[in-house]
Protein backbone atom coordinates (compact mmCIF):
# COMPACT_ATOMS: atom_id res chain seq x y z
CA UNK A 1 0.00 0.00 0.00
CA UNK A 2 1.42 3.43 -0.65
CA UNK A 3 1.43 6.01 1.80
CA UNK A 4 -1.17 8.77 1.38
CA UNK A 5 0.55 12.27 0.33
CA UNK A 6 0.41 14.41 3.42
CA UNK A 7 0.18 17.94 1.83
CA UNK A 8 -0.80 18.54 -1.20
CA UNK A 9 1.64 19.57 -4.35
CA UNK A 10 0.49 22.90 -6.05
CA UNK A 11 1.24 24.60 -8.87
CA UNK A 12 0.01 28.62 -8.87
CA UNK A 13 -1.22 29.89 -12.04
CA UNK A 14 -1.75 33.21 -11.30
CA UNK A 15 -1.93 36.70 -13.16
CA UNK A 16 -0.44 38.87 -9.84
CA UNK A 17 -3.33 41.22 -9.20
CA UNK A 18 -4.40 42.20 -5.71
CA UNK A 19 -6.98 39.93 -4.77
CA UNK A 20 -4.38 37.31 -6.36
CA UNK A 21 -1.35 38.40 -4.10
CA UNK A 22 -3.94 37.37 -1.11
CA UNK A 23 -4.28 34.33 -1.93
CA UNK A 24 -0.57 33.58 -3.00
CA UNK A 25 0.34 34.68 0.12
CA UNK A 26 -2.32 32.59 2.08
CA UNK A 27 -0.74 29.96 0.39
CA UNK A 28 2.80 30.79 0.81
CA UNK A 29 1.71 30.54 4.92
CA UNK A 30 0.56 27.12 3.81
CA UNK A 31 4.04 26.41 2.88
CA UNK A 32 5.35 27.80 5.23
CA UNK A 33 3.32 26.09 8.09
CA UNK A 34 4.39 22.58 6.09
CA UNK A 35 0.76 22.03 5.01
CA UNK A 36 1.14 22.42 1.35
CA UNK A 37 4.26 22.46 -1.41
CA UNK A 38 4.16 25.24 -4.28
CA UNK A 39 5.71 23.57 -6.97
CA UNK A 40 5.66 26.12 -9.22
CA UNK A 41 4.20 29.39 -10.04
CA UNK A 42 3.16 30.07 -13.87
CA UNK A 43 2.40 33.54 -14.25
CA UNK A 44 0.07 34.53 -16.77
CA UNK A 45 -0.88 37.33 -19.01
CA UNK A 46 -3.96 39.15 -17.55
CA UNK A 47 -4.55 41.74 -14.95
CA UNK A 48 -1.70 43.08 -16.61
CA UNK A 49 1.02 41.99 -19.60
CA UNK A 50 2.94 38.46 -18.83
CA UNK A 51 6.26 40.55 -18.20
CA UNK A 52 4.59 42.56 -15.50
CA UNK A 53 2.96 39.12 -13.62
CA UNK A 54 5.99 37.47 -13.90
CA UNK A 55 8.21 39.96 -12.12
CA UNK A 56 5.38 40.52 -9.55
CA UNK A 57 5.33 36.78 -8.20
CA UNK A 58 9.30 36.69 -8.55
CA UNK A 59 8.92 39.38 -5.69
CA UNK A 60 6.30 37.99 -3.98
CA UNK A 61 8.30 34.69 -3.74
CA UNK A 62 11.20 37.26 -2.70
CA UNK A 63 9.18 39.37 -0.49
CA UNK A 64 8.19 36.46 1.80
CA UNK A 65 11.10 34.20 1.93
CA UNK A 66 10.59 31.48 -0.87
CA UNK A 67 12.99 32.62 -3.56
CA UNK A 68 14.17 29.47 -4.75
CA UNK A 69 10.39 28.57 -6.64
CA UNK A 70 10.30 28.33 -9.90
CA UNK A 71 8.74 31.00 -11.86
CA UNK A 72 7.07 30.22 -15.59
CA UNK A 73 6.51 32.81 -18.03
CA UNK A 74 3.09 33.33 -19.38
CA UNK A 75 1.85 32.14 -22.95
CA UNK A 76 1.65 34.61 -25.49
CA UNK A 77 -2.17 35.21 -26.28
CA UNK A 78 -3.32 34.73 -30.12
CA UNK A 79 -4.98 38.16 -31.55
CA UNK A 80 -5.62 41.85 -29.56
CA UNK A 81 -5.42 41.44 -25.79
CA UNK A 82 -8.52 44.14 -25.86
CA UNK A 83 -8.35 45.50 -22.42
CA UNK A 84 -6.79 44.45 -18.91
CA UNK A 85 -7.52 45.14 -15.17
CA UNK A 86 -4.73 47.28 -14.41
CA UNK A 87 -7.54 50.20 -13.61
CA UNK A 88 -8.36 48.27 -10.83
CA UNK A 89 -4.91 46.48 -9.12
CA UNK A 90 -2.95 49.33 -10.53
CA UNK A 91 -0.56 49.88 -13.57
CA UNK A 92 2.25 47.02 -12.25
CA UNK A 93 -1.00 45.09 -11.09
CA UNK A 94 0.57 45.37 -7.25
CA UNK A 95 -1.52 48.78 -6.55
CA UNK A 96 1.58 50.75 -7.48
CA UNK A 97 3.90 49.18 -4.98
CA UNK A 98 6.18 47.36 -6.72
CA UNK A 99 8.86 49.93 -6.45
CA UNK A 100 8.88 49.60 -2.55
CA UNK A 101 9.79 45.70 -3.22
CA UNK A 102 13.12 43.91 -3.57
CA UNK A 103 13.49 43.75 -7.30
CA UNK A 104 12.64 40.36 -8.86
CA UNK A 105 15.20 38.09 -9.40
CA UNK A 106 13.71 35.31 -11.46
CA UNK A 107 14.66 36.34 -14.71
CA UNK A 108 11.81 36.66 -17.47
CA UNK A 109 13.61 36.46 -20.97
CA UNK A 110 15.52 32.80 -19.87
CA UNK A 111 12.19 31.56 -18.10
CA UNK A 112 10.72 28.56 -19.31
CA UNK A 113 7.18 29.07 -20.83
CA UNK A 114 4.30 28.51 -18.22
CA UNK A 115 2.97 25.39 -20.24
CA UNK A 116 6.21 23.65 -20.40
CA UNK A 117 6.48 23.78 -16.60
CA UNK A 118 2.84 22.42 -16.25
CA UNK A 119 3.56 19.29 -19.06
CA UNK A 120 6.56 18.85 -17.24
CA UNK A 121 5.33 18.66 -13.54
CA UNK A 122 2.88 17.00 -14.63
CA UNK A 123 4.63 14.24 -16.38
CA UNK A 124 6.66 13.75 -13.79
CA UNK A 125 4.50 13.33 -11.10
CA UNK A 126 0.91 11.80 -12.47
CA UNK A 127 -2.29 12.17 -10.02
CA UNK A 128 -0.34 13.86 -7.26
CA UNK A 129 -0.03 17.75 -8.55
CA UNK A 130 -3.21 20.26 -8.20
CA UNK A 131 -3.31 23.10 -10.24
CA UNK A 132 -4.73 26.12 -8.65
CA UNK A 133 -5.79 28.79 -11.10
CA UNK A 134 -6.35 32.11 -10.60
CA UNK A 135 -5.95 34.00 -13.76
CA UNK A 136 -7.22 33.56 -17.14
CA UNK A 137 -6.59 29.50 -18.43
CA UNK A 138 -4.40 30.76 -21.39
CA UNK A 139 -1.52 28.40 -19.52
CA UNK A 140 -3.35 25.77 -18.83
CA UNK A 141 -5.16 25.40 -22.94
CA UNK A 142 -1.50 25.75 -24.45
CA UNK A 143 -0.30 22.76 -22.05
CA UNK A 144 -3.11 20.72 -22.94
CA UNK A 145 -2.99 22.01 -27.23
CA UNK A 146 0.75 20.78 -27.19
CA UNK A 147 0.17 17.53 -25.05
CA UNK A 148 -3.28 16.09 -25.36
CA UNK A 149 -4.78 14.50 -22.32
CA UNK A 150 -2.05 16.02 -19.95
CA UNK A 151 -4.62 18.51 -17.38
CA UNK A 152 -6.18 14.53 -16.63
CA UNK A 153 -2.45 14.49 -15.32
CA UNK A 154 -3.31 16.68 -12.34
CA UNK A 155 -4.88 15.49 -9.00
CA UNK A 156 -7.32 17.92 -9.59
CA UNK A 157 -7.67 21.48 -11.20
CA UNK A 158 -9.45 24.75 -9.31
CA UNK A 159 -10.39 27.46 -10.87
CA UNK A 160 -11.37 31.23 -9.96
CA UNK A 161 -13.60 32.27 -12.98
CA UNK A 162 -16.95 32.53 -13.91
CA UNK A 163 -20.39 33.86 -13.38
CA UNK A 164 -23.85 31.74 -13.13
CA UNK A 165 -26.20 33.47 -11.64
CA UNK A 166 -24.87 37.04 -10.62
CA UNK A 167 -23.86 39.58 -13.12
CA UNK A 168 -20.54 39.94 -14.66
CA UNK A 169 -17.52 41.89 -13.22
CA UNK A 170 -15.85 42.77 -17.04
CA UNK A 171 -19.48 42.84 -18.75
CA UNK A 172 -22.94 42.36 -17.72
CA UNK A 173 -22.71 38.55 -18.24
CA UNK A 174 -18.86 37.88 -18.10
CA UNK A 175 -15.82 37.32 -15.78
CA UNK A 176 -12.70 38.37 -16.15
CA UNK A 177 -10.98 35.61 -16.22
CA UNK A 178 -12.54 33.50 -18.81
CA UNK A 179 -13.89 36.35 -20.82
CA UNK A 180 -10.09 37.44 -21.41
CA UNK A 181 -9.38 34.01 -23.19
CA UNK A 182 -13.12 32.37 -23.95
CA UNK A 183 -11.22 29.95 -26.15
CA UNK A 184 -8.64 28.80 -23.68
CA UNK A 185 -11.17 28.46 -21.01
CA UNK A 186 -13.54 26.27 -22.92
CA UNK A 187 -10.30 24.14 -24.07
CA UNK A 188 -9.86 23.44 -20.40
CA UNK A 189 -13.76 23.14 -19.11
CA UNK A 190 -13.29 20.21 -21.86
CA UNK A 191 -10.57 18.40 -20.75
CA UNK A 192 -11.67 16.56 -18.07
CA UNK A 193 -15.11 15.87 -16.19
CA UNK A 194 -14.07 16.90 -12.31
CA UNK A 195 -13.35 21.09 -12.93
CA UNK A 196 -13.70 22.75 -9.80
CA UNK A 197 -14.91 26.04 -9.82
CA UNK A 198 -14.97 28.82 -7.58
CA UNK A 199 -17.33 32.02 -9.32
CA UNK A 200 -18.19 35.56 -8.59
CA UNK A 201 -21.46 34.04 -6.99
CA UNK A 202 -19.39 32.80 -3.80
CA UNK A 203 -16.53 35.29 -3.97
CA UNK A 204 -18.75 38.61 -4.04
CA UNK A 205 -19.42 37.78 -0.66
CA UNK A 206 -15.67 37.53 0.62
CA UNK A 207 -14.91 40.67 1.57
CA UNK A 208 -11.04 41.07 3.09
CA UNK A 209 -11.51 44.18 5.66
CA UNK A 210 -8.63 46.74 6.67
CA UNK A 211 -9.49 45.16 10.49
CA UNK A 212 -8.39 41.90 9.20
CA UNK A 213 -5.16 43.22 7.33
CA UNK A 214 -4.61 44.84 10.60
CA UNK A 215 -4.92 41.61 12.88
CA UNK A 216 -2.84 39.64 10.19
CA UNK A 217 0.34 42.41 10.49
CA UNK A 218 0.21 43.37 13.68
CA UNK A 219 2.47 41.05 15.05
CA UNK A 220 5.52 42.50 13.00
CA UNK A 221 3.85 45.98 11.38
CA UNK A 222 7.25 47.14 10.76
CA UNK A 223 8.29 44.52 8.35
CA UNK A 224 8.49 45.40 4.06
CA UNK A 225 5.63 42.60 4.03
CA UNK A 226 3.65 43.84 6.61
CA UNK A 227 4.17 47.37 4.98
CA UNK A 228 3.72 46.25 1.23
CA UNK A 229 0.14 44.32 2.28
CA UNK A 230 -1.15 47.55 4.01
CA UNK A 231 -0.23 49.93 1.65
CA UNK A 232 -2.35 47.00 -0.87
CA UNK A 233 -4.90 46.73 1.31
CA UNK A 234 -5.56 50.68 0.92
CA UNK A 235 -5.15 50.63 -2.83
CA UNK A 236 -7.36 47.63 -3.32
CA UNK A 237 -10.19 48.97 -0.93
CA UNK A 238 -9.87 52.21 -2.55
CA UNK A 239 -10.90 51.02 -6.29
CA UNK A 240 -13.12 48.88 -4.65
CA UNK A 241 -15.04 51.42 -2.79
CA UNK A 242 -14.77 53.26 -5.81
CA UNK A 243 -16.22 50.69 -8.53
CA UNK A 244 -19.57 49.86 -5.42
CA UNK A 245 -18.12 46.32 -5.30
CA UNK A 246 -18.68 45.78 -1.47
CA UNK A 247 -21.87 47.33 -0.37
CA UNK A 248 -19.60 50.80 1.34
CA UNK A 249 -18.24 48.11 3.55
CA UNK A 250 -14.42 49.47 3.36
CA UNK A 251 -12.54 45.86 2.29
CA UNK A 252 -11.34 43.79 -0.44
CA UNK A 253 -13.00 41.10 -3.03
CA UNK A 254 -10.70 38.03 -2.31
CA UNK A 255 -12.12 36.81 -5.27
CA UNK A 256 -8.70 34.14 -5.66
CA UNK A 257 -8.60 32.84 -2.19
CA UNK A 258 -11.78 30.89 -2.47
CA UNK A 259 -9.33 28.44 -4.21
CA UNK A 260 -7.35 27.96 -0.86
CA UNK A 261 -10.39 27.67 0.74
CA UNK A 262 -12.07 24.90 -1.10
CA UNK A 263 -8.80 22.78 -1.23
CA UNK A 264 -7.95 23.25 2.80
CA UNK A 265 -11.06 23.95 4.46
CA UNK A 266 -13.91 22.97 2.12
CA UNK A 267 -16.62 22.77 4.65
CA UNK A 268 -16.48 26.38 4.26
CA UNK A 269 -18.11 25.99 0.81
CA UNK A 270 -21.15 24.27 -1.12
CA UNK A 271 -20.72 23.00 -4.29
CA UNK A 272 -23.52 21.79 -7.38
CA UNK A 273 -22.28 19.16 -10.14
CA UNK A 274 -22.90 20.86 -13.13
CA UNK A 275 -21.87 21.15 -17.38
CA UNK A 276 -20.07 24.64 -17.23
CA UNK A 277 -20.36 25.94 -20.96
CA UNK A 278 -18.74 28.71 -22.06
CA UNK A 279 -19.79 31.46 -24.65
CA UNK A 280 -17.21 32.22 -26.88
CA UNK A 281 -19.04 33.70 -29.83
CA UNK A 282 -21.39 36.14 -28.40
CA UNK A 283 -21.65 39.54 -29.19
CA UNK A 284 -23.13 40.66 -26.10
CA UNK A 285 -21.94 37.48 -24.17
CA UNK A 286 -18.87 36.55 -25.19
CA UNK A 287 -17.16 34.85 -22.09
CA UNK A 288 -20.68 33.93 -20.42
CA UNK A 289 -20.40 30.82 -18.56
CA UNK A 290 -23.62 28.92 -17.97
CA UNK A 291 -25.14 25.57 -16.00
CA UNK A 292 -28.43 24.27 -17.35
CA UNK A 293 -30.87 24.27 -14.03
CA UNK A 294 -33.89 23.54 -15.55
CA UNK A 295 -35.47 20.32 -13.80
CA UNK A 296 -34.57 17.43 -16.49
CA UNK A 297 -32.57 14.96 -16.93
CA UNK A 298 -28.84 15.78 -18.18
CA UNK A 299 -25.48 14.16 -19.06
CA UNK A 300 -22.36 15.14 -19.79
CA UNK A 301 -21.64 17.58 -16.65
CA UNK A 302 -17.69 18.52 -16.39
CA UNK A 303 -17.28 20.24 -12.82
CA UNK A 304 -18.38 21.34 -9.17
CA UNK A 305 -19.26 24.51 -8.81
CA UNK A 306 -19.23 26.78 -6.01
CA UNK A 307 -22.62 28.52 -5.11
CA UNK A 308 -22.51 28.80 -1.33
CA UNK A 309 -19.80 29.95 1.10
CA UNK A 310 -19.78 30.27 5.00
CA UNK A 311 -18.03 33.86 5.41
CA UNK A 312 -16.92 33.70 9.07
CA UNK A 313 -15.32 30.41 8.98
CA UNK A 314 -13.37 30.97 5.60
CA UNK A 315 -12.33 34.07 6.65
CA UNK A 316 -11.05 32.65 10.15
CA UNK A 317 -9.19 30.09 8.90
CA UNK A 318 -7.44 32.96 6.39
CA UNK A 319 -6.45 35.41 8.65
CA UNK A 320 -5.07 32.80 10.81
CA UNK A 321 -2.57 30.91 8.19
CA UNK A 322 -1.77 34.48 6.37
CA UNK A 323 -0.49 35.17 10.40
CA UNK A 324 2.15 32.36 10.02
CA UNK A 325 3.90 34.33 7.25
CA UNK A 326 3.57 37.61 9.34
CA UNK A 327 4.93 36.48 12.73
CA UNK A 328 8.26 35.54 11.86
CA UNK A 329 8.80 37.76 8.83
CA UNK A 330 12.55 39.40 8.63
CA UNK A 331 11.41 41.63 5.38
């Protein structure tokens, strides 16, 4: 009998982005508590351009004491990247703050491409990596275009993306994340049957409050992490209060941590089997993702999504791991 893996492997695919740098760093206090091993991160092209993410989780991973993970490069997307989200996490997609970092040191132009990392790990290690997605799946498509079958490689694949039955947060109907590559995300909603999904209808209601940044930092305020997350914390409540996203309550849309949440403490969330389309010839909605309710019989369904979350325990069990990375910090 083999011996049950005691944390799980992850690879990050993430498009740094404040509501991502949350949840990398929840997960970085994962590592760091020996309850999870980050693998690799595979930046991708989103919030802002692929240079921009790549540097930005090179100094996260610098920033909080893991420098020696590997860092992928993000796919090139086919056609006009028509508009990104750097309105909202700021130009360098870090609310303006990367300047106050330690410069990157994972270097972008000799980087392996994102997908190469993911065939690879994969490959090497069959049923025992998850892949945790947070950005658009532009990464994940181009591993499984160039090596068919390979995303039925990983233990399991979570997503951040989508919107059933709430409105958009890019268009009235659409995401971000899969409206910014509608043909990538399909590729990946078809590669396997087991998707799991986290949408805007469960993270809309995680709001990360400046109380909770507080309680998470106060241990060791004075550190360049502690600093760097409350100066974010400001930024990203500030465009949030400013785009009506959370009721006047002054806090964050963790939108990407709901990820972390499902894979360690998933009685914190309630989940329907369902066949996730995606519209990716729309006019109007292009990038709509959609679950057929109606009371019949169906086949074919590809994932689990994510319609229900318990607040106050997801939220306690974040502030408390995100405290692990605080407490000792020397940055």
């Amino acid at each position: 009998m083999t011996n049950q893996l005691t944390h799980p492997k992850i690879i990050l695919d993430t498009d740094p982005g404040g509501d991502d740098i949350y949840a990398f760093l929840w997960l970085l206090g994962l590592v760091k508590q020996g309850l999870a091993e980050l693998v690799a991160v595979t930046s991708a092209d989103g919030n802002v351009a692929a240079k921009r993410t790549f540097s930005s989780a090179s100094q996260i991973l610098n920033l909080a004491g893991f420098p020696q993970i590997k860092v992928g490069r993000g796919v090139p997307i086919k056609g006009e990247i028509i508009e990104d989200a750097g309105h909202i996490h700021g130009a360098d997609g870090m609310g303006n703050l990367s300047h106050t970092l330690p410069p990157a040191t994972h270097n972008f132009e000799e980087a392996r491409y994102s997908d190469e990392i993911i065939i690879d790990e994969l490959n090497a290690a069959p049923g025992e990596i998850t892949i945790v997605a947070i950005g658009p799946l532009t990464n994940l498509a181009a591993a499984e275009k160039k090596s068919p079958g390979i995303l039925k490689k990983a233990k399991e694949i979570v997503i951040m993306g989508g919107a059933f039955f709430c409105p958009g947060n890019v268009t009235p109907h659409a995401e971000f994340n899969i409206w910014f590559n509608v043909e990538a995300a399909q590729t990946v909603f078809d590669s396997r049957d087991d998707i799991v999904v986290m949408p805007l209808d469960v993270t809309r209601h995680l709001i990360f409050t400046r109380d909770m940044t507080q309680a998470v930092t106060q241990a060791n305020p004075e550190s360049k992490l502690s600093q760097f997350l409350t100066a974010l914390c400001e930024f990203m409540i500030g465009t949030a209060l400013g785009y009506r996203e959370t009721a006047g309550i002054p806090g964050l849309l963790v939108h990407d941590a709901a990820t972390l949440g499902y894979l360690f403490y998933p009685e914190t969330l309630m989940l329907k089997r369902a066949k996730v389309r995606v519209e990716t010839k729309g006019e109007w909605t292009l990038g709509q993702t959609s679950i057929d309710s109606r009371p019949a019989p169906k086949t074919g369904a590809n994932a689990w999504v994510a319609l229900q979350v318990d607040e106050d325990k997801f939220f306690t069990s974040f502030v408390e791991d995100l405290k692990h990375l605080f407490t000792t910090s020397d940055s």
